[in-house]
PDB file of N, CA and C in Angstrom:
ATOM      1  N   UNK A   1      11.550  35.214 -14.576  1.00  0.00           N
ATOM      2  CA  UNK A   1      12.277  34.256 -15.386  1.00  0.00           C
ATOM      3  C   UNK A   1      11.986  34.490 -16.862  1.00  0.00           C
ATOM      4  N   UNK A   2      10.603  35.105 -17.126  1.00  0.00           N
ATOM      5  CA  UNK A   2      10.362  34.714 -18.715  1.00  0.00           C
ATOM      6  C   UNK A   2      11.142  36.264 -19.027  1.00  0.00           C
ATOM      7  N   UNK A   3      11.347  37.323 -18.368  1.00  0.00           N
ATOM      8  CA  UNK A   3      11.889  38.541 -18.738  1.00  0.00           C
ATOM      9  C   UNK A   3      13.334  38.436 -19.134  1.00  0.00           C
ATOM     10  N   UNK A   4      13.834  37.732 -18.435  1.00  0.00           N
ATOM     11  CA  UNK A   4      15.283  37.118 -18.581  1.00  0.00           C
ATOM     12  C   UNK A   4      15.772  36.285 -19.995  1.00  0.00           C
ATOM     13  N   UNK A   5      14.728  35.486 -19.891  1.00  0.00           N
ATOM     14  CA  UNK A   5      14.385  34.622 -20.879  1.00  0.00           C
ATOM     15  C   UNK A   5      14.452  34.701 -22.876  1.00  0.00           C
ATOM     16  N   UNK A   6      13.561  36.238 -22.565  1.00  0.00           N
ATOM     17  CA  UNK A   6      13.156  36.876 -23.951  1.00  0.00           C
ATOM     18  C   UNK A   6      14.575  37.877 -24.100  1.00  0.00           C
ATOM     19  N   UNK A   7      15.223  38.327 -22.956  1.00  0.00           N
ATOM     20  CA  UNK A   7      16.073  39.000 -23.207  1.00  0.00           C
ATOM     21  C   UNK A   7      17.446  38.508 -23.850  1.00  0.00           C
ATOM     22  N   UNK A   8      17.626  37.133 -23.476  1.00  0.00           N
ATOM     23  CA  UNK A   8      18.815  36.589 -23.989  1.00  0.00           C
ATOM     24  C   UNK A   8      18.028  36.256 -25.917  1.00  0.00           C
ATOM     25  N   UNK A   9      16.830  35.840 -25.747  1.00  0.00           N
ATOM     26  CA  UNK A   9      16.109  35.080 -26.685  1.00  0.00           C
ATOM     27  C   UNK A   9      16.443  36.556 -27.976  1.00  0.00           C
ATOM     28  N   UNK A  10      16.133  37.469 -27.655  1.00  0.00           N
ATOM     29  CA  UNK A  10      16.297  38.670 -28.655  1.00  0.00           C
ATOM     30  C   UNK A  10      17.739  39.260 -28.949  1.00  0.00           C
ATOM     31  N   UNK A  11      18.639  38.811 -27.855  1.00  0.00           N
ATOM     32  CA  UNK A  11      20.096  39.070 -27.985  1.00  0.00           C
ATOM     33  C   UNK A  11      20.783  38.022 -29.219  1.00  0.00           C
ATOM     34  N   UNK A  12      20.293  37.156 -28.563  1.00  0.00           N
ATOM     35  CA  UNK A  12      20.600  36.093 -29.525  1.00  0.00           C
ATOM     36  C   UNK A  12      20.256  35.608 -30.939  1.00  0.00           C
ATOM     37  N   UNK A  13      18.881  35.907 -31.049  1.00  0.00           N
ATOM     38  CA  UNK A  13      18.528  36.305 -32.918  1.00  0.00           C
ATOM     39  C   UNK A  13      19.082  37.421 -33.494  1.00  0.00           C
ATOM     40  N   UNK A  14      19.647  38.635 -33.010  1.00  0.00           N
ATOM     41  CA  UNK A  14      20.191  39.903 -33.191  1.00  0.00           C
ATOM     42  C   UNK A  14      21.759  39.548 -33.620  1.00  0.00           C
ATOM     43  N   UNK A  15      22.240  38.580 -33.224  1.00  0.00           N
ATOM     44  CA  UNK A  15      23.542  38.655 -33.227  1.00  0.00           C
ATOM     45  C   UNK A  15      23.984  37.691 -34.638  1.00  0.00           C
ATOM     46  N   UNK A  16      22.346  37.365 -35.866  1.00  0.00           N
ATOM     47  CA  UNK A  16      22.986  37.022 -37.120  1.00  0.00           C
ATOM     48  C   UNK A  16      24.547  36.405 -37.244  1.00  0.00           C
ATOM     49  N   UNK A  17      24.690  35.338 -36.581  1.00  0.00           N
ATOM     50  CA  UNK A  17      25.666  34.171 -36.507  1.00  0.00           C
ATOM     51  C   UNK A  17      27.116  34.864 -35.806  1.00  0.00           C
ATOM     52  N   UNK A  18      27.178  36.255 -35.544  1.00  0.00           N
ATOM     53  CA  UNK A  18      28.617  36.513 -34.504  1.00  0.00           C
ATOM     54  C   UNK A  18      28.656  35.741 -33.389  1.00  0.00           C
ATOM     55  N   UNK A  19      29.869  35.405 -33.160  1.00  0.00           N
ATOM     56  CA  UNK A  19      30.127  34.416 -32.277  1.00  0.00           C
ATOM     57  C   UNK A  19      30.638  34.786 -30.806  1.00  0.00           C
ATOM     58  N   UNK A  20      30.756  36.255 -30.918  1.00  0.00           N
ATOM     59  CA  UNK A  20      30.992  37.369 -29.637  1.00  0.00           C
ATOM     60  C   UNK A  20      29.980  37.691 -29.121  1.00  0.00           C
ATOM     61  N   UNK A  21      29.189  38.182 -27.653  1.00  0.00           N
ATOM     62  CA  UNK A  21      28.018  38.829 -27.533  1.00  0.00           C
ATOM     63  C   UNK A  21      28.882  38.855 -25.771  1.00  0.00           C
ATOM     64  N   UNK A  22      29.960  40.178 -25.366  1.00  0.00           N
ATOM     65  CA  UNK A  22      29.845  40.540 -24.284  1.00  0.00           C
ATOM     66  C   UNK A  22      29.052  41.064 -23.092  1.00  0.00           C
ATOM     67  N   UNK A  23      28.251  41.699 -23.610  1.00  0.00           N
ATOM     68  CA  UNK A  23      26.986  41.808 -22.750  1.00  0.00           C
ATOM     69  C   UNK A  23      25.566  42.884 -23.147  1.00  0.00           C
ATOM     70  N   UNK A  24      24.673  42.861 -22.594  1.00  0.00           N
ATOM     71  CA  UNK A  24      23.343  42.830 -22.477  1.00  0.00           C
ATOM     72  C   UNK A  24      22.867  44.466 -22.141  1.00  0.00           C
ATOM     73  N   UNK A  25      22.717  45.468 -22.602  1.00  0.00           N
ATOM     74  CA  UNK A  25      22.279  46.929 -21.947  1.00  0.00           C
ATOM     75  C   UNK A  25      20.691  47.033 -22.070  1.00  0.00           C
ATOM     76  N   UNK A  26      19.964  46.861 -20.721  1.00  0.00           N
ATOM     77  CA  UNK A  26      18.343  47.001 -20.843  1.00  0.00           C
ATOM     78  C   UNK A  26      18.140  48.120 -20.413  1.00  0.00           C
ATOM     79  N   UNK A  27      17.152  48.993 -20.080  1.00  0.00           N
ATOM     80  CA  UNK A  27      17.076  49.792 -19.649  1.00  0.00           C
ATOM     81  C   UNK A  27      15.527  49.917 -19.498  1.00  0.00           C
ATOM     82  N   UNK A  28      15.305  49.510 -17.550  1.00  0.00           N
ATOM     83  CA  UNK A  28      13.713  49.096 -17.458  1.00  0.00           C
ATOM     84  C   UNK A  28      13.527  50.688 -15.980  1.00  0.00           C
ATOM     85  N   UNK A  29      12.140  51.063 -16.007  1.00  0.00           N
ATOM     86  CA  UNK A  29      11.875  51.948 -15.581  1.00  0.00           C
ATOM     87  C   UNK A  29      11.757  51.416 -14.092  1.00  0.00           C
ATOM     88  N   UNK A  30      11.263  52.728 -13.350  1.00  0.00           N
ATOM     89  CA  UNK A  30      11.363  52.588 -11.823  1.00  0.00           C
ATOM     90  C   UNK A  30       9.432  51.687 -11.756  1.00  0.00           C
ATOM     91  N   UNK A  31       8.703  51.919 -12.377  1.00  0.00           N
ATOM     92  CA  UNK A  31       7.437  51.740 -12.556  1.00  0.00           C
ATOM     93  C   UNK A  31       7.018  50.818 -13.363  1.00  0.00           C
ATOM     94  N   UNK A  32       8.378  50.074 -13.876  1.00  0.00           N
ATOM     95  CA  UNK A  32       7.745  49.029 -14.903  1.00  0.00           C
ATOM     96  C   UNK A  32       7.286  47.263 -14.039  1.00  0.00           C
ATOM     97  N   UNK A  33       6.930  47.560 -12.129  1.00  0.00           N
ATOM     98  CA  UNK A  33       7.386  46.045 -12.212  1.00  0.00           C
ATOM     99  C   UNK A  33       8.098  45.072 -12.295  1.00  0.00           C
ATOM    100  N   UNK A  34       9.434  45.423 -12.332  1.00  0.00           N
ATOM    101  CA  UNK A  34      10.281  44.425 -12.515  1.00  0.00           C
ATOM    102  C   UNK A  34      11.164  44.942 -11.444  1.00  0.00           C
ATOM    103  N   UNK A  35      11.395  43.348 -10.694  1.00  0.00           N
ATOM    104  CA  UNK A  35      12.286  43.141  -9.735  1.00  0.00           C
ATOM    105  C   UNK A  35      13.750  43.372 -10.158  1.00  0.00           C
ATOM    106  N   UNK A  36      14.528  44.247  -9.935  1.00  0.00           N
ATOM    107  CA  UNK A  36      15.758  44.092 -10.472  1.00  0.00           C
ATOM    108  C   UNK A  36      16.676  43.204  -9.802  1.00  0.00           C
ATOM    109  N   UNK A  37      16.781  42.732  -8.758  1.00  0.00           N
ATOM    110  CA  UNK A  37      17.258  41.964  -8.117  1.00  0.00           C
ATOM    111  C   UNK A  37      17.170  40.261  -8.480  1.00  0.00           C
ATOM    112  N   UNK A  38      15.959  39.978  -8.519  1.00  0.00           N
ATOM    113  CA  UNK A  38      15.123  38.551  -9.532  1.00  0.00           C
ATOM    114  C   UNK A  38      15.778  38.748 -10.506  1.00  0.00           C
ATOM    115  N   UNK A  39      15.371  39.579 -11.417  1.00  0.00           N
ATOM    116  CA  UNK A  39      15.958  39.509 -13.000  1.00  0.00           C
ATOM    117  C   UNK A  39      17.584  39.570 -13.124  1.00  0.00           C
ATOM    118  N   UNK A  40      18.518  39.957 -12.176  1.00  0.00           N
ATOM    119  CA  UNK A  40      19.919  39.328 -12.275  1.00  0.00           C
ATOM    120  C   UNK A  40      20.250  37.818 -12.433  1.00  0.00           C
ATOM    121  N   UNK A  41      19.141  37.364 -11.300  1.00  0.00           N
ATOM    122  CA  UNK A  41      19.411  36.729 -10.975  1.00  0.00           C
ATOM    123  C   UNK A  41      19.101  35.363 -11.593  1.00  0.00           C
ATOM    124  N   UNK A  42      17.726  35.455 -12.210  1.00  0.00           N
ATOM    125  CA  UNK A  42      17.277  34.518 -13.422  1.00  0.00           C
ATOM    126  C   UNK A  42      18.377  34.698 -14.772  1.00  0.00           C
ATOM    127  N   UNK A  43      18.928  36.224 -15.494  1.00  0.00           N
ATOM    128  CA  UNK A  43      19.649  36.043 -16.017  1.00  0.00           C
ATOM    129  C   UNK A  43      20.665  35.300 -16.221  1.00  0.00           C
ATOM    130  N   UNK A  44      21.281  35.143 -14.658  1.00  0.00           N
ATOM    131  CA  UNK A  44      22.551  34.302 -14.642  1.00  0.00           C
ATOM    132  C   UNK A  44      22.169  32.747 -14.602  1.00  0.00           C
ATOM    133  N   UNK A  45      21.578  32.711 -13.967  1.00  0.00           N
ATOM    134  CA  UNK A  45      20.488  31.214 -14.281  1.00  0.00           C
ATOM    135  C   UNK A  45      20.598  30.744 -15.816  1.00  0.00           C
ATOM    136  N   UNK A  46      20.028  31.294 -16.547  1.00  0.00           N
ATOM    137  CA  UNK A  46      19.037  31.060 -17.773  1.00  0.00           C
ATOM    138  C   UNK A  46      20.573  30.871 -18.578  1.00  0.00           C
ATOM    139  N   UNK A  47      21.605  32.294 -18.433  1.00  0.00           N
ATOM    140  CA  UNK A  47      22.844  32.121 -19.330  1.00  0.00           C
ATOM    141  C   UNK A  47      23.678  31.222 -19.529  1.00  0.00           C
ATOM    142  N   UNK A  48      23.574  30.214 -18.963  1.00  0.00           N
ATOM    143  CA  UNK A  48      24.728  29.165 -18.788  1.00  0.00           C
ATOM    144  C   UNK A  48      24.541  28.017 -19.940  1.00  0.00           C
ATOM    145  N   UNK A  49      22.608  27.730 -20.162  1.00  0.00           N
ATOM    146  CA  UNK A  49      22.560  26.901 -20.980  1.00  0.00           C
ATOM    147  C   UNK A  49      22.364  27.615 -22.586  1.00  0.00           C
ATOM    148  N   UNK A  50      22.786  29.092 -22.753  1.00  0.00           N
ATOM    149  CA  UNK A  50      22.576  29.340 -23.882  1.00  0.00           C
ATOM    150  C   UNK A  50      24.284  29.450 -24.972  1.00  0.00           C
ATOM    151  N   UNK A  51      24.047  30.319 -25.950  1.00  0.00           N
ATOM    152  CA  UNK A  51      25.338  30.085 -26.863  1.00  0.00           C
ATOM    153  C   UNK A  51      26.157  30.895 -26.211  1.00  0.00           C
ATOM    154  N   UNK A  52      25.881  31.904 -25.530  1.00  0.00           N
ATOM    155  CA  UNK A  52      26.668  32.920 -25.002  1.00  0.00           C
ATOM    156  C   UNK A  52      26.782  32.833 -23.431  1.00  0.00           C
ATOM    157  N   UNK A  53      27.329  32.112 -22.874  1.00  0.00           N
ATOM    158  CA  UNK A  53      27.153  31.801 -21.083  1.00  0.00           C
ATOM    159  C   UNK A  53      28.238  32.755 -20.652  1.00  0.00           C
ATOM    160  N   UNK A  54      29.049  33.449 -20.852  1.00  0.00           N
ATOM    161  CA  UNK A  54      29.441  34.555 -20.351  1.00  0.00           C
ATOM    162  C   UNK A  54      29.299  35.851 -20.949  1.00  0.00           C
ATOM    163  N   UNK A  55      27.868  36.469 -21.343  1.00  0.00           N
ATOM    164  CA  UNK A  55      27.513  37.214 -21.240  1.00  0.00           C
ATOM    165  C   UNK A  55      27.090  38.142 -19.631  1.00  0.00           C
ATOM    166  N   UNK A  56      27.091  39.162 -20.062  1.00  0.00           N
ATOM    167  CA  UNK A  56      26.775  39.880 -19.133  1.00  0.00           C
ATOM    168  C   UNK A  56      25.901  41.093 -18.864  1.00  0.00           C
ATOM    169  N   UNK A  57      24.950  41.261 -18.037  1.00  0.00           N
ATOM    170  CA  UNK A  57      23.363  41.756 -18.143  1.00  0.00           C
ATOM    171  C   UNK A  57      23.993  43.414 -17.424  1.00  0.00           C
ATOM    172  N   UNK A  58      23.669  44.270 -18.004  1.00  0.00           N
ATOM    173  CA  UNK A  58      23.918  45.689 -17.717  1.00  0.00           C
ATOM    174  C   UNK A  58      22.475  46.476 -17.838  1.00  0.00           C
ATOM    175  N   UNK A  59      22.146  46.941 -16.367  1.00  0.00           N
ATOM    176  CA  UNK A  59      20.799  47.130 -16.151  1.00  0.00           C
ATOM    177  C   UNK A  59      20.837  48.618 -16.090  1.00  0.00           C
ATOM    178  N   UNK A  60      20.302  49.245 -16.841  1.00  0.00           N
ATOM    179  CA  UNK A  60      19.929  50.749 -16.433  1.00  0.00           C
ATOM    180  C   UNK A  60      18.761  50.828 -15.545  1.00  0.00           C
ATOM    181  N   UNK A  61      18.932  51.509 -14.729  1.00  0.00           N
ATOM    182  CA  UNK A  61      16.924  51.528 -14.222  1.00  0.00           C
ATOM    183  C   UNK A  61      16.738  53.441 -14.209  1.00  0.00           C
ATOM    184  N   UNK A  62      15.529  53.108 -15.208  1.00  0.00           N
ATOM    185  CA  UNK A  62      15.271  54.571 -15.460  1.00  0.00           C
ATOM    186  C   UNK A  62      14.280  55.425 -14.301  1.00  0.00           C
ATOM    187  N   UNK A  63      14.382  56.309 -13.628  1.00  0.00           N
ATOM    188  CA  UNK A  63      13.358  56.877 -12.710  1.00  0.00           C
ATOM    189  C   UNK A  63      12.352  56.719 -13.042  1.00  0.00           C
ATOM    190  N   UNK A  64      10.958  57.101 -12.280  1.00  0.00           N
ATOM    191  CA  UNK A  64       9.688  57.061 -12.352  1.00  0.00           C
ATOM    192  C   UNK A  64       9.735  58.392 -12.174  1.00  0.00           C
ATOM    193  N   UNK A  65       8.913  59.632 -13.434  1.00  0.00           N
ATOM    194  CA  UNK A  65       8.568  60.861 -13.673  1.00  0.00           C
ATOM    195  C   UNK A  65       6.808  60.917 -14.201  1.00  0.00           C
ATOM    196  N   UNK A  66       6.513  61.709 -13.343  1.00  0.00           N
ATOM    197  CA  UNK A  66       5.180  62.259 -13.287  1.00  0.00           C
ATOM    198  C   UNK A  66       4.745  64.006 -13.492  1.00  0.00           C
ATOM    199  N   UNK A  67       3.611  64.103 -14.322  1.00  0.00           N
ATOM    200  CA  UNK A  67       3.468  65.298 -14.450  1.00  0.00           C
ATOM    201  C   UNK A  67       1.665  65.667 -13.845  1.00  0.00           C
ATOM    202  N   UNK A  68       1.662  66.187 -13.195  1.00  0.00           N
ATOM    203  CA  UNK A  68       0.603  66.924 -12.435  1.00  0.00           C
ATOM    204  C   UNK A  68      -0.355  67.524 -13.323  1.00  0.00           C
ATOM    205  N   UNK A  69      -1.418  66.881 -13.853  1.00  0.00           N
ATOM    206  CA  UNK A  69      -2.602  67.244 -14.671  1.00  0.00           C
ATOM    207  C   UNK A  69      -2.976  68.102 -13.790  1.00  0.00           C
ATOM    208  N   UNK A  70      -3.396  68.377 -12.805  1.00  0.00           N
ATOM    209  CA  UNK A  70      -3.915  69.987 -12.179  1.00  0.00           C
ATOM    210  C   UNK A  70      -2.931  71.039 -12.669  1.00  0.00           C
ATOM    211  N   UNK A  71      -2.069  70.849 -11.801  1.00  0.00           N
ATOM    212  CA  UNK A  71      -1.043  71.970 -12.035  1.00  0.00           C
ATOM    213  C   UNK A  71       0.217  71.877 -12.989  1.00  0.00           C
ATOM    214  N   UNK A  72       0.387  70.681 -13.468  1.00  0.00           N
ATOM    215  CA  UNK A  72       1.701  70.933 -14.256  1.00  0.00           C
ATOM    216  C   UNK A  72       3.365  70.784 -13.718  1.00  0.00           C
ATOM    217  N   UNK A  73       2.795  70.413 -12.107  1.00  0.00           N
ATOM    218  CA  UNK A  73       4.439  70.415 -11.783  1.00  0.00           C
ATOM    219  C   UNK A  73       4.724  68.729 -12.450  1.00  0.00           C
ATOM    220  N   UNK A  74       6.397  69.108 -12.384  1.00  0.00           N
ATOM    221  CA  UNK A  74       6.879  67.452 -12.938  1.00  0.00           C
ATOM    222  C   UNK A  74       7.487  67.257 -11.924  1.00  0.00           C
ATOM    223  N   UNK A  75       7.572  66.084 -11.302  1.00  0.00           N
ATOM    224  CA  UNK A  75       8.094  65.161 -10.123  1.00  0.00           C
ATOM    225  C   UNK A  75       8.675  63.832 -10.442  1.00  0.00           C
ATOM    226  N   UNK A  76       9.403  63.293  -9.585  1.00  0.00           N
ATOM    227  CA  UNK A  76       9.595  61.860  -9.338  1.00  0.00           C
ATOM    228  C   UNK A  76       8.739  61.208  -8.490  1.00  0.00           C
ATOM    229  N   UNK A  77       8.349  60.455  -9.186  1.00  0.00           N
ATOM    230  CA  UNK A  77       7.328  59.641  -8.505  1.00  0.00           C
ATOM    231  C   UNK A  77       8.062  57.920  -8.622  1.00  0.00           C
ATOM    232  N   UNK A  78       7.724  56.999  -7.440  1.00  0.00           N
ATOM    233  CA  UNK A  78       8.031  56.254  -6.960  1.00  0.00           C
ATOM    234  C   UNK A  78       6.946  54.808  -7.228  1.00  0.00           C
ATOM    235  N   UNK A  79       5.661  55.427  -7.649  1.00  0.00           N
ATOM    236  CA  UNK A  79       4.649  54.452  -7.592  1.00  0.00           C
ATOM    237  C   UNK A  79       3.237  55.120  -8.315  1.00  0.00           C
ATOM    238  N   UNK A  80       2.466  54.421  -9.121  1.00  0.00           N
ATOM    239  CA  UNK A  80       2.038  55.257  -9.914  1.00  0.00           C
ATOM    240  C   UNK A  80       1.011  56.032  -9.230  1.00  0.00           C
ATOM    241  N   UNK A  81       0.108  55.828  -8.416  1.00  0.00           N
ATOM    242  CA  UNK A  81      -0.474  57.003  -7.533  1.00  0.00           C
ATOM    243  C   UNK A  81      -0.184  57.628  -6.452  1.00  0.00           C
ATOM    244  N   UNK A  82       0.396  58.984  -6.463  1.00  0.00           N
ATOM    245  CA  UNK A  82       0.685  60.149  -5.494  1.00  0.00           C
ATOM    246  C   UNK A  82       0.195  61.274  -5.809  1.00  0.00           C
ATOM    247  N   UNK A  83       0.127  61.888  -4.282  1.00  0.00           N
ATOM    248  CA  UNK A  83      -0.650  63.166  -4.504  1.00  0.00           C
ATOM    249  C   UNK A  83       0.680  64.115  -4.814  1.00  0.00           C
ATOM    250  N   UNK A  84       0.255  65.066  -5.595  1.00  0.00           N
ATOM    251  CA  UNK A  84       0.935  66.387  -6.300  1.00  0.00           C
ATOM    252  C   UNK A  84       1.425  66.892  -4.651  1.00  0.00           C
ATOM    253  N   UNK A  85       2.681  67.510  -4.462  1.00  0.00           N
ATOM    254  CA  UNK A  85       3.321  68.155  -3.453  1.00  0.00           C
ATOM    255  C   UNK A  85       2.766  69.175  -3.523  1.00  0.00           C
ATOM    256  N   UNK A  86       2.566  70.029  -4.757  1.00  0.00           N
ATOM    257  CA  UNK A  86       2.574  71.607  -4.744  1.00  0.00           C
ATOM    258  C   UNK A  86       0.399  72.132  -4.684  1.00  0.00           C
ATOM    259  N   UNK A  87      -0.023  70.974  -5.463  1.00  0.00           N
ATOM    260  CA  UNK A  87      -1.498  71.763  -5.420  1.00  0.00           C
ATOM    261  C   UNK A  87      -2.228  70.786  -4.516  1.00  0.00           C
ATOM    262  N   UNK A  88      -1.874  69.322  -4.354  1.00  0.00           N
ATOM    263  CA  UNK A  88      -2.098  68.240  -3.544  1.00  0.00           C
ATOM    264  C   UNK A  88      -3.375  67.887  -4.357  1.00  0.00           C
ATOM    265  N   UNK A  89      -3.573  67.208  -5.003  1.00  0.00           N
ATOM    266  CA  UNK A  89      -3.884  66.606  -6.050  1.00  0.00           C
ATOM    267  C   UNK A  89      -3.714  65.343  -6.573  1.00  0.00           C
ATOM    268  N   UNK A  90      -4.633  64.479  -6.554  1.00  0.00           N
ATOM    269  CA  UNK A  90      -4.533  62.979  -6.711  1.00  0.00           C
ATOM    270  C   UNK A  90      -4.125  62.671  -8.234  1.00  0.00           C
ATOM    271  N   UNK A  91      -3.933  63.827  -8.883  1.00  0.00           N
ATOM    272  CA  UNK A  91      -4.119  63.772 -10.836  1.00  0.00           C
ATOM    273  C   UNK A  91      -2.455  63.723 -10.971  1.00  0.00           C
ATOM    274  N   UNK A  92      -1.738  63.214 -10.508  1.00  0.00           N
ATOM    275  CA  UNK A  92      -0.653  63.118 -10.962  1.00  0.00           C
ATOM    276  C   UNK A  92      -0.241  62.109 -11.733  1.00  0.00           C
TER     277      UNK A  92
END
């Protein structure tokens, strides 16, 4: 809720008295913790009592990328500790 919250809260000081604000582009990682599903959903919540209630929240979600301090390979990673595929290695 408070992610939702700060997001309209910063849309809305940004927009220096325009009276338009169609929608919202965040762009939160695969590893940052955040429910993307919740955070729609508090968005639409939270928007109704602000200046802009038909705004609209446009979520990028960026992959989770890891690079292999042993060896150097770069991967997608899903969660922040996995072992390296190629040298098997907890240093990723």
């Amino acid at each position: 809720m408070s992610i939702a919250n700060n997001i309209l809260d910063i849309a809305e000081k940004s927009m220096n008295g325009h009276q338009r604000l169609l929608a919202i582009t965040v762009q939160i990682g695969e590893l940052a913790g955040v429910e993307i599903e919740s955070l729609r959903f508090c968005f639409e919540a939270i928007k109704k009592s602000t200046t802009y209630p038909d705004v609209r929240l446009i979520i990028e979600e960026i992959p989770g990328r890891g690079v292999c301090e042993a060896c150097g390979k770069e991967l997608h990673i899903a969660e922040p500790f996995v072992l390296c595929p190629k040298c098997e290695k907890y240093s990723v």
